[in-house]
PDB file of N, CA and C in Angstrom:
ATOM      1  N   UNK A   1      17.473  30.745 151.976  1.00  0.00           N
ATOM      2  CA  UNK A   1      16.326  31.115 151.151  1.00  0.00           C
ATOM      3  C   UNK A   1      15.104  31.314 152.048  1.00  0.00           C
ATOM      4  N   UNK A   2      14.512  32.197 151.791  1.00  0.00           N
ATOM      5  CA  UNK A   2      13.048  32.103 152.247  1.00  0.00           C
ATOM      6  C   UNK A   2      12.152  31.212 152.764  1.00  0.00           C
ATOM      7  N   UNK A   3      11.128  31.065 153.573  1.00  0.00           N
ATOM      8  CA  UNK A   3      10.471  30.221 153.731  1.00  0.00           C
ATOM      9  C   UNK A   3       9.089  30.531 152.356  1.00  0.00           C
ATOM     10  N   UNK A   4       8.268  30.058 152.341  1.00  0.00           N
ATOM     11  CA  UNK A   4       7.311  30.069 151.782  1.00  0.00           C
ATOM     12  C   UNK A   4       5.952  30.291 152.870  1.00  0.00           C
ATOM     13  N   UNK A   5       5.053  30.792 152.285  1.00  0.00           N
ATOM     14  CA  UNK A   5       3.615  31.216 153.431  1.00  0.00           C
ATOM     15  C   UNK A   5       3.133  30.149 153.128  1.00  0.00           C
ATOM     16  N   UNK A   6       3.093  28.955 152.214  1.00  0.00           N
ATOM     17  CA  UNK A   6       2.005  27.873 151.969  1.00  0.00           C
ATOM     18  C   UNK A   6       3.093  26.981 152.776  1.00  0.00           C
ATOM     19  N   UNK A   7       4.097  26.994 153.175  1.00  0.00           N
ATOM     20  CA  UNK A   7       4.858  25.866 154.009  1.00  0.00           C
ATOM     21  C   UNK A   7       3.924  25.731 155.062  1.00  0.00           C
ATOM     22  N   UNK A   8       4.007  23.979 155.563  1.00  0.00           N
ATOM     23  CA  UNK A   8       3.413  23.585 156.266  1.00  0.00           C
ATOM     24  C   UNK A   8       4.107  23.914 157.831  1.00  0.00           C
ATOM     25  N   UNK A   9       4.836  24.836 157.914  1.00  0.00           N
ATOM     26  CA  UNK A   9       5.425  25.074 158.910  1.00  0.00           C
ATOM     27  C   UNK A   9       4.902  26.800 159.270  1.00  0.00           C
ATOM     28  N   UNK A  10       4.471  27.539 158.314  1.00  0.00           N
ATOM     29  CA  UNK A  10       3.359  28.861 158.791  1.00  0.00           C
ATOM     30  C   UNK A  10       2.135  28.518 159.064  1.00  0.00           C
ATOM     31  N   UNK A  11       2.234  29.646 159.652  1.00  0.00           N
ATOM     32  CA  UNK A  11       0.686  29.762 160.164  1.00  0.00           C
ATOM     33  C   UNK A  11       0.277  31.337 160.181  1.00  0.00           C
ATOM     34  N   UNK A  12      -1.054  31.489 158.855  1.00  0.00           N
ATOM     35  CA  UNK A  12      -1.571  32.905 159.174  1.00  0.00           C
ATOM     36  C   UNK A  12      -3.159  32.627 159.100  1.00  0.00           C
ATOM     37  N   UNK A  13      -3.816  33.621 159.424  1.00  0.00           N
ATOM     38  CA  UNK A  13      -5.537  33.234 159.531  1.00  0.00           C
ATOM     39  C   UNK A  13      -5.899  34.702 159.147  1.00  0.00           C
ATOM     40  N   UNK A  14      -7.275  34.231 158.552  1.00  0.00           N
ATOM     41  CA  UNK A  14      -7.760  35.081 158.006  1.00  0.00           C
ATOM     42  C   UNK A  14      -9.547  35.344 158.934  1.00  0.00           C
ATOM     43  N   UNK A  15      -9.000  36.492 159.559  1.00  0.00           N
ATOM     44  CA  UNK A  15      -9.935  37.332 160.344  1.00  0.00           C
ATOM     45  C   UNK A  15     -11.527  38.110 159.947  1.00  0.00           C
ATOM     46  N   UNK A  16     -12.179  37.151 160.550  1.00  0.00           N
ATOM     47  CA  UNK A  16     -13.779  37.994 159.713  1.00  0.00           C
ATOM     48  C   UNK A  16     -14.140  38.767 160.383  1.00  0.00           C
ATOM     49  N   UNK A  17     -15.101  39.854 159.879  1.00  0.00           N
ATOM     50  CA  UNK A  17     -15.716  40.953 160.209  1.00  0.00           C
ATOM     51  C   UNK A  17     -16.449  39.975 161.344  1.00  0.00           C
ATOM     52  N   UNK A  18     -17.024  40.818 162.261  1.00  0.00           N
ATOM     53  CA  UNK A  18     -17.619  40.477 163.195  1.00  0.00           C
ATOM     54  C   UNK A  18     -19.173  41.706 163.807  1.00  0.00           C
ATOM     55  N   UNK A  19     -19.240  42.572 162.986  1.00  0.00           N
ATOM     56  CA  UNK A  19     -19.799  43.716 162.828  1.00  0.00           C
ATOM     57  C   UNK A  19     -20.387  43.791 161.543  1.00  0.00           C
ATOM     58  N   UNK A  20     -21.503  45.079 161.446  1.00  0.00           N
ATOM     59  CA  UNK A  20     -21.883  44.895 159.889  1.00  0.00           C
ATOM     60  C   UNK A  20     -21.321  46.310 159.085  1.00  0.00           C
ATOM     61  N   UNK A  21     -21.667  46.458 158.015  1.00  0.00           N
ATOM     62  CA  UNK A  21     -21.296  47.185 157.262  1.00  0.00           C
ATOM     63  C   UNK A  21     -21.188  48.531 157.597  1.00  0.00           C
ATOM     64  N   UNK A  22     -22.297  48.776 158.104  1.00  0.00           N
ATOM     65  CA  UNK A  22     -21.898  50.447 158.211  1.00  0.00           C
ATOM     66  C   UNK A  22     -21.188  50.897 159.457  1.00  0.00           C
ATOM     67  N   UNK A  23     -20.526  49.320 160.420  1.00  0.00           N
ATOM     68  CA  UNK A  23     -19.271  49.649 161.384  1.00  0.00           C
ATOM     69  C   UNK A  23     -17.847  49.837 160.772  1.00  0.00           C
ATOM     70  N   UNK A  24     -17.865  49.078 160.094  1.00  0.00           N
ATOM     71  CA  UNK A  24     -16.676  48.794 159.791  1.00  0.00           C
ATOM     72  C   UNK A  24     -16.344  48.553 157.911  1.00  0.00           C
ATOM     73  N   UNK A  25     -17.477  48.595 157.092  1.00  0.00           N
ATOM     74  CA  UNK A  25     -17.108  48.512 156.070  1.00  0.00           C
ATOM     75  C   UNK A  25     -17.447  47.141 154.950  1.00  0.00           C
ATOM     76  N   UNK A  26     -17.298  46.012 156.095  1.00  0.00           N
ATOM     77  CA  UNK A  26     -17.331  44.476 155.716  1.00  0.00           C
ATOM     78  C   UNK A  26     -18.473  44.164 156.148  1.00  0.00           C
ATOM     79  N   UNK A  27     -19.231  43.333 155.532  1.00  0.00           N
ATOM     80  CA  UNK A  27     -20.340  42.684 156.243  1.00  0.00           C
ATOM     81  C   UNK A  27     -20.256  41.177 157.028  1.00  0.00           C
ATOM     82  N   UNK A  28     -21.014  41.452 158.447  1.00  0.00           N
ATOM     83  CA  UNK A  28     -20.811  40.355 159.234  1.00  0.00           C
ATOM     84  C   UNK A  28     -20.503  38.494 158.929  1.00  0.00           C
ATOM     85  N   UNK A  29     -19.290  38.395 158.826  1.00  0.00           N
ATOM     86  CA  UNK A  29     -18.402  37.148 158.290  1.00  0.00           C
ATOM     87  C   UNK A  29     -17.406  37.301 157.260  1.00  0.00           C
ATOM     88  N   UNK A  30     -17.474  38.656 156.680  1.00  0.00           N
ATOM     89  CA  UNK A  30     -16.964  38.759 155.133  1.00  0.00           C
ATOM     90  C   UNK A  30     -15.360  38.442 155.667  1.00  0.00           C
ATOM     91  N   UNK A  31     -14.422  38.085 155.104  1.00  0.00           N
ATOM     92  CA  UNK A  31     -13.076  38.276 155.399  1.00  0.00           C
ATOM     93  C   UNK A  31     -12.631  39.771 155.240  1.00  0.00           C
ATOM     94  N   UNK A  32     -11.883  40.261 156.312  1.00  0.00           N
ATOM     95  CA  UNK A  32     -11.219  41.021 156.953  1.00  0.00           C
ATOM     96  C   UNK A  32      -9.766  41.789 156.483  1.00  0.00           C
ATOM     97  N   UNK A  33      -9.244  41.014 157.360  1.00  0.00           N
ATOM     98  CA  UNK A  33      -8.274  40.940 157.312  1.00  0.00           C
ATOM     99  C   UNK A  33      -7.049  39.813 157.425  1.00  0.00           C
ATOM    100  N   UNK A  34      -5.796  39.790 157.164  1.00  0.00           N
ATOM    101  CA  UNK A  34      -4.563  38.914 157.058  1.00  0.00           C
ATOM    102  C   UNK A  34      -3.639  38.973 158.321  1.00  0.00           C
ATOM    103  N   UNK A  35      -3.608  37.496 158.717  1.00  0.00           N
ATOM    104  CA  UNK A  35      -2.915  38.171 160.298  1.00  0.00           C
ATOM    105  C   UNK A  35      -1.714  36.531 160.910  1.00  0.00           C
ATOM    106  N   UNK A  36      -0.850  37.357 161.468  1.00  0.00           N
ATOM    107  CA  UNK A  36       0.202  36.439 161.385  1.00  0.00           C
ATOM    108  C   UNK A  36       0.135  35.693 163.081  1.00  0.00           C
ATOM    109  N   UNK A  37      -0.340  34.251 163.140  1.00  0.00           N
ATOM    110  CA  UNK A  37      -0.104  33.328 164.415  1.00  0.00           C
ATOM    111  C   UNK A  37       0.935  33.744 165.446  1.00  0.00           C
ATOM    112  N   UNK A  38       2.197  33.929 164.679  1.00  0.00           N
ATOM    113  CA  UNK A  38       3.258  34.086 165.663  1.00  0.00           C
ATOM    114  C   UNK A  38       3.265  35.620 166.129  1.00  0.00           C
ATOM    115  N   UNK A  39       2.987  36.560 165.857  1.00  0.00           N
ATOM    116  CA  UNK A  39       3.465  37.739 166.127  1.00  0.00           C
ATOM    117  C   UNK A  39       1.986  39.103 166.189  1.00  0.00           C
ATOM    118  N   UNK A  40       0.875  38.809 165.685  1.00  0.00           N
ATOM    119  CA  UNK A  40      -0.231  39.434 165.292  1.00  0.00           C
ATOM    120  C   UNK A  40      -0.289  40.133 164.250  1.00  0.00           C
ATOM    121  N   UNK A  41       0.901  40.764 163.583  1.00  0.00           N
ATOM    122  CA  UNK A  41       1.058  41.563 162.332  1.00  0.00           C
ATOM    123  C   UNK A  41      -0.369  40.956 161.411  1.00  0.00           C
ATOM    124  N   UNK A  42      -0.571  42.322 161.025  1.00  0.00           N
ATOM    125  CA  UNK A  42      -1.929  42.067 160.177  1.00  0.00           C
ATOM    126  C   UNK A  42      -1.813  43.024 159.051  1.00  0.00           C
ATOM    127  N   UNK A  43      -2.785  42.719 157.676  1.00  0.00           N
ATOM    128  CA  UNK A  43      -2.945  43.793 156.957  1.00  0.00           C
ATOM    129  C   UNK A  43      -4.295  43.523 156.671  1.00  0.00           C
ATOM    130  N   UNK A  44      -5.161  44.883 156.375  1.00  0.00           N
ATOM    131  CA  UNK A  44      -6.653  44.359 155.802  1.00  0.00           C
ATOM    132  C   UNK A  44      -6.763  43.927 154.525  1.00  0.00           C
ATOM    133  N   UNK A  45      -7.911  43.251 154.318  1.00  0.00           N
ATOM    134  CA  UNK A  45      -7.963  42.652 153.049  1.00  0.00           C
ATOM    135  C   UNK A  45      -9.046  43.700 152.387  1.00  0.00           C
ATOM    136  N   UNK A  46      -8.668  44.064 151.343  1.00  0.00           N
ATOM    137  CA  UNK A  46      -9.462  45.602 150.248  1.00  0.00           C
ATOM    138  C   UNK A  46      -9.795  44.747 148.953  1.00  0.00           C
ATOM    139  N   UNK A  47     -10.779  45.333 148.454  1.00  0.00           N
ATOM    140  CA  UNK A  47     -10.748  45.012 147.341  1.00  0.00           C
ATOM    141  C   UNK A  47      -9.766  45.796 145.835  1.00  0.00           C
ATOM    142  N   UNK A  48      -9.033  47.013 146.458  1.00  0.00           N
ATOM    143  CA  UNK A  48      -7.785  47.423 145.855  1.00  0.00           C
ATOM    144  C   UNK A  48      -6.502  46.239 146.130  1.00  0.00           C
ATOM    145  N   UNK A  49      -6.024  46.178 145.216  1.00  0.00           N
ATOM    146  CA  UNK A  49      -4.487  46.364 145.285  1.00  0.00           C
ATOM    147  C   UNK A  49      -4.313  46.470 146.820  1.00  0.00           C
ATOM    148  N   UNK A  50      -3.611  45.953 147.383  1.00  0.00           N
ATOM    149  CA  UNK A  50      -3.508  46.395 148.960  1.00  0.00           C
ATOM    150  C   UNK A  50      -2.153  45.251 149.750  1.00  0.00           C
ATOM    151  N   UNK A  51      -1.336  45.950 150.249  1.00  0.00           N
ATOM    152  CA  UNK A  51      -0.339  45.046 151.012  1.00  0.00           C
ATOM    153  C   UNK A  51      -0.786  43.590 151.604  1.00  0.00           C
ATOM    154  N   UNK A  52      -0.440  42.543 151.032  1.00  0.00           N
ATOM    155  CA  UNK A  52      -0.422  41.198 151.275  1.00  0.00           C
ATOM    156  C   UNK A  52       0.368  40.297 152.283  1.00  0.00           C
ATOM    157  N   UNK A  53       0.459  39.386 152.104  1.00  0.00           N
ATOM    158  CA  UNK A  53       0.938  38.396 153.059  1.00  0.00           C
ATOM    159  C   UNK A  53       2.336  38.533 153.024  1.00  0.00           C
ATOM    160  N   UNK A  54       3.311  39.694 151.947  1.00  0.00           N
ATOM    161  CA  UNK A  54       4.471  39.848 151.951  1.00  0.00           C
ATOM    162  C   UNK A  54       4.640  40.639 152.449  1.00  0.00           C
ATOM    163  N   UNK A  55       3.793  41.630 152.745  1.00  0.00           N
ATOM    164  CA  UNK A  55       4.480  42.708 153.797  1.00  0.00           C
ATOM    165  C   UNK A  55       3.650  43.485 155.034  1.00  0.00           C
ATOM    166  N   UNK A  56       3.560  41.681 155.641  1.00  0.00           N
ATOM    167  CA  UNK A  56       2.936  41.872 156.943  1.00  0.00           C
ATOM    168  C   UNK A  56       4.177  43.123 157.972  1.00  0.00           C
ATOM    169  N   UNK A  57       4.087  43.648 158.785  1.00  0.00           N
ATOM    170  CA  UNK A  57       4.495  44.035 159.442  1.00  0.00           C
ATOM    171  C   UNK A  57       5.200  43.728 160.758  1.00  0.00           C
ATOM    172  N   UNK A  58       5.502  42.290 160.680  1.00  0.00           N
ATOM    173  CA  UNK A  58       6.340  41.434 161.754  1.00  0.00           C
ATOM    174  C   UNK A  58       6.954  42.449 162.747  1.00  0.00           C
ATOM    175  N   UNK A  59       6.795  41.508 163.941  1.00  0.00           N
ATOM    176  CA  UNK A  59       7.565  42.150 165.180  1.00  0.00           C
ATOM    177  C   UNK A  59       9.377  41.880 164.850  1.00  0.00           C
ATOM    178  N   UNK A  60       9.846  42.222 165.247  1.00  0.00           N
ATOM    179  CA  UNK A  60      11.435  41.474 164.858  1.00  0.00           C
ATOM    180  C   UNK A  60      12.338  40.188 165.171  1.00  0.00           C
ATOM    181  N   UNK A  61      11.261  39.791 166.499  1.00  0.00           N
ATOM    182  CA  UNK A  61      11.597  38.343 167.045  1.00  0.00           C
ATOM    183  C   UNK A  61      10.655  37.527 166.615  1.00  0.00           C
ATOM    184  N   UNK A  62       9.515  37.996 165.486  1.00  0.00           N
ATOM    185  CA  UNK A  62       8.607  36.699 164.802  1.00  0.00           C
ATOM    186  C   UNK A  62       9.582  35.415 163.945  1.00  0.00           C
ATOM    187  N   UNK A  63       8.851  34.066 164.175  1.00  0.00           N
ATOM    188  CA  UNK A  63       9.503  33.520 163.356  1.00  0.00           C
ATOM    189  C   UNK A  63       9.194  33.456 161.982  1.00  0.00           C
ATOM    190  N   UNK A  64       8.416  33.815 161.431  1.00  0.00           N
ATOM    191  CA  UNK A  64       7.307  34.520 160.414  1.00  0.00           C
ATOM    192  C   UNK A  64       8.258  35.214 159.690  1.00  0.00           C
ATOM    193  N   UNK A  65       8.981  36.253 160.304  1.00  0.00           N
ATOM    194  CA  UNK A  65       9.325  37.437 159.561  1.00  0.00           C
ATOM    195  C   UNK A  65       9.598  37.794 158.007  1.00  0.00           C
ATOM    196  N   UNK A  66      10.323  36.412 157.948  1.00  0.00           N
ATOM    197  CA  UNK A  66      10.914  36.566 156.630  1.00  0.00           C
ATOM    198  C   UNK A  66      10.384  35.475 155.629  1.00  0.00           C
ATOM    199  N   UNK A  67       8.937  35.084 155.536  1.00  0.00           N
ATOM    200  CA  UNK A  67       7.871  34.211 154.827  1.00  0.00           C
ATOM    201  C   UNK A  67       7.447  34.905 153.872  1.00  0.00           C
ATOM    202  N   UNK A  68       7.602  34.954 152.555  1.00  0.00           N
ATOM    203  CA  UNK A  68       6.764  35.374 151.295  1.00  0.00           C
ATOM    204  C   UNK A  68       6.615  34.180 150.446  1.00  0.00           C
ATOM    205  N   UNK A  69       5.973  34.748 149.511  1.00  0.00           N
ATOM    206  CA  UNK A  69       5.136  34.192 148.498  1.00  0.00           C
ATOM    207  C   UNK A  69       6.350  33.874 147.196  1.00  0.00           C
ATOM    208  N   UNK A  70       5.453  32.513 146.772  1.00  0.00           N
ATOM    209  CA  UNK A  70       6.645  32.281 145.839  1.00  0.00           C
ATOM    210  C   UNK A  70       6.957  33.320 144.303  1.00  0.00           C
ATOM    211  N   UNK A  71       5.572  33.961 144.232  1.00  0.00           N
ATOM    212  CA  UNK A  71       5.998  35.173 143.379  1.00  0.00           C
ATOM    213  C   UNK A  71       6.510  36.276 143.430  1.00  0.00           C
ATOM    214  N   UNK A  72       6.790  36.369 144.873  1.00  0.00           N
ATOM    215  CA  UNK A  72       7.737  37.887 145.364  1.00  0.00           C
ATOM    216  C   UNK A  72       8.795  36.925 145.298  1.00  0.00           C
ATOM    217  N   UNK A  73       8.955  35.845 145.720  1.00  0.00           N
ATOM    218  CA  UNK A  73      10.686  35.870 145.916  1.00  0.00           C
ATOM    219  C   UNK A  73      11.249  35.597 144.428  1.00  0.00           C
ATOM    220  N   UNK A  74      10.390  35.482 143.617  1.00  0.00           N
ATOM    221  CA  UNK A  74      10.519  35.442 141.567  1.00  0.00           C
ATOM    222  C   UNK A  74      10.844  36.450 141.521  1.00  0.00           C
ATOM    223  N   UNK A  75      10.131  37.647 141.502  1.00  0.00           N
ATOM    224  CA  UNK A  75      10.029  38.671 141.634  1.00  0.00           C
ATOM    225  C   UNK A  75      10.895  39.672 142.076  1.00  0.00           C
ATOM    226  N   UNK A  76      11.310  39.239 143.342  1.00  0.00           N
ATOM    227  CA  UNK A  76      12.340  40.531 143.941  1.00  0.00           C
ATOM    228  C   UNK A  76      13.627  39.833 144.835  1.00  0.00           C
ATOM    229  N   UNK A  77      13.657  38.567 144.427  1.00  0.00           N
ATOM    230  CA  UNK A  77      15.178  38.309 145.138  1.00  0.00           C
ATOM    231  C   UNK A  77      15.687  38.119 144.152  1.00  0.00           C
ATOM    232  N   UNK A  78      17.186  38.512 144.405  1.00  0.00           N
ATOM    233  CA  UNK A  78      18.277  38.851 142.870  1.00  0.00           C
ATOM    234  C   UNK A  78      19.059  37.180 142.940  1.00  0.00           C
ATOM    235  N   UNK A  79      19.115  36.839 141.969  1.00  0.00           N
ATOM    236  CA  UNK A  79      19.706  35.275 141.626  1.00  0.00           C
ATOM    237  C   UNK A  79      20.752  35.376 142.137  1.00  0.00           C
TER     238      UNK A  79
END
């Protein structure tokens, strides 16, 4: 089974702007983006709808890789 992203055994951080708005969009501290300890895979954080902590983009030797959320694995693993 899956690991879980709230297991005390991940690790992801959440990356602040470091620039202001009219660099980059975010204002200086706002959260960013989603980004994975073991491997760097990241996605930005939007205020759309926008790819989450389930489909970071892992390298293939992350130990990360296969960490989602307990409502995707409700969601999309078959019993």
């Amino acid at each position: 089974m899956p690991k879980s992203f709230s297991a005390p055994d991940t690790h992801f951080r959440i990356i602040a702007s470091e620039t202001s708005v009219s660099n980059d969009g975010y204002r200086k501290g706002e959260p960013m983006k989603l980004e994975c300890d073991c491997c760097g895979a990241s996605v930005m954080l939007t205020p759309e709808p926008s790819p989450g902590i389930d489909e970071l983009p892992h390298k293939p030797w992350c130990d990360q890789r296969f960490v989602e959320s307990r409502w995707w694995q409700r969601n999309f693993l078959s019993d």
